[in-house]
Protein backbone atom coordinates (compact mmCIF):
# COMPACT_ATOMS: atom_id res chain seq x y z
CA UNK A 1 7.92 14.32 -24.38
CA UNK A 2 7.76 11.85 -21.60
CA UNK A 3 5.43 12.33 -18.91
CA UNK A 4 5.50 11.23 -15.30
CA UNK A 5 2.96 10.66 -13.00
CA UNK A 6 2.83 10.07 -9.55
CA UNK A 7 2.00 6.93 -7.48
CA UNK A 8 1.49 7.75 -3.40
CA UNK A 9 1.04 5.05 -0.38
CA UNK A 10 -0.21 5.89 3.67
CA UNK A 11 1.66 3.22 5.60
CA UNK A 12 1.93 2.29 9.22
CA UNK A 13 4.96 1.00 10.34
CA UNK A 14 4.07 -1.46 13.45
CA UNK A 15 5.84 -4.77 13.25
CA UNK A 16 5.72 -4.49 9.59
CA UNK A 17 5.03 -2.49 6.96
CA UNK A 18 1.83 -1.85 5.81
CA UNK A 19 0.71 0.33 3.39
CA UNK A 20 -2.87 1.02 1.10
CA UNK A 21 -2.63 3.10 -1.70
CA UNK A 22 -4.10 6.11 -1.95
CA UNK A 23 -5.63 8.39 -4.48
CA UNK A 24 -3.49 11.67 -5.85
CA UNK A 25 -4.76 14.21 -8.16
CA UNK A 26 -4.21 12.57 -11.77
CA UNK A 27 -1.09 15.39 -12.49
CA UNK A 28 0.77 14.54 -15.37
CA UNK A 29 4.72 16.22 -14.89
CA UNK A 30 7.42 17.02 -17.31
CA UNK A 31 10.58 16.56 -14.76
CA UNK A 32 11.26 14.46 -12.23
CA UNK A 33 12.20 17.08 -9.82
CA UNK A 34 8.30 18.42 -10.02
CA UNK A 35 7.00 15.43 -8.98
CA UNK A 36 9.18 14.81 -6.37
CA UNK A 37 8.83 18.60 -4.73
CA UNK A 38 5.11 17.42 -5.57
CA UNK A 39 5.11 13.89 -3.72
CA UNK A 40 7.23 15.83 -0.56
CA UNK A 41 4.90 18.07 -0.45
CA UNK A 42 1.48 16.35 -0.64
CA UNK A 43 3.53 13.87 1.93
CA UNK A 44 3.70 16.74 4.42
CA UNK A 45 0.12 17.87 4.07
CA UNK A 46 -1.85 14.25 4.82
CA UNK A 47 0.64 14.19 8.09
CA UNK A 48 -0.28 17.17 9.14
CA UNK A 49 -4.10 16.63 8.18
CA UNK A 50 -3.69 13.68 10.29
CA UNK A 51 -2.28 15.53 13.27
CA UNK A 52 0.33 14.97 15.70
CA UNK A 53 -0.99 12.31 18.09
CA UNK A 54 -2.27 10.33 15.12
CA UNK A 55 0.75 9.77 13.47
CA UNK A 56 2.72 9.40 16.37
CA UNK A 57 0.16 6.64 17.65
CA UNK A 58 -0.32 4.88 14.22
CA UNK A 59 3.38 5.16 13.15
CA UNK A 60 1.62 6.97 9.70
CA UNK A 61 4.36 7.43 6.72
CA UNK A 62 4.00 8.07 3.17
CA UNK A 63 6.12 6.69 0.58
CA UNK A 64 5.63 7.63 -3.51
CA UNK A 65 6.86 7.10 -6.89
CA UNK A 66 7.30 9.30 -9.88
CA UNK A 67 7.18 7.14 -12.73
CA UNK A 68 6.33 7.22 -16.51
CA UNK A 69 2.69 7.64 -17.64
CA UNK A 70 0.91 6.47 -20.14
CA UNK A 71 2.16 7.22 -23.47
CA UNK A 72 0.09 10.32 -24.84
CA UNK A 73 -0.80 10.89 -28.23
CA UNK A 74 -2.52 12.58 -30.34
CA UNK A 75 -4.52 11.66 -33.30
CA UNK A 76 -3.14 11.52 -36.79
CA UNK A 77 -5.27 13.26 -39.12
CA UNK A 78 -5.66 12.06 -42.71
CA UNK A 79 -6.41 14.66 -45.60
């Protein structure tokens, strides 16, 4: 089974667009529908963290991905 992680940005949107990546928790999902509801989520959280006047004054927005991870597997075993 596929599984998808999540990639998450803090951007400020002045006369353009910048944006520094920042770290999630390393959560591995099985849908993409979890880690979206995830990525929304943690999205509202850091703006509120941040507070009102902060992201109103440094034009703060997230943006994420959900995209396949790393291929897991496990270890054949020889007899």
């Amino acid at each position: 089974m596929e599984k998808i992680i999540i990639l998450m940005w803090l951007c400020t949107a002045t006369a353009t667009l910048n944006c520094k990546q920042i770290k999630t928790e390393r959560v591995y999902f099985t849908e993409p529908f979890d880690c979206l509801v995830y990525g929304y989520s943690q999205s509202a959280r850091l703006l509120r963290d941040f507070g009102r006047e902060d992201v109103n004054k440094l034009k703060l927005t997230t943006k994420f991905l959900c995209i396949p991870g790393p291929k897991i597997t496990t270890p054949k075993t020889f007899s």
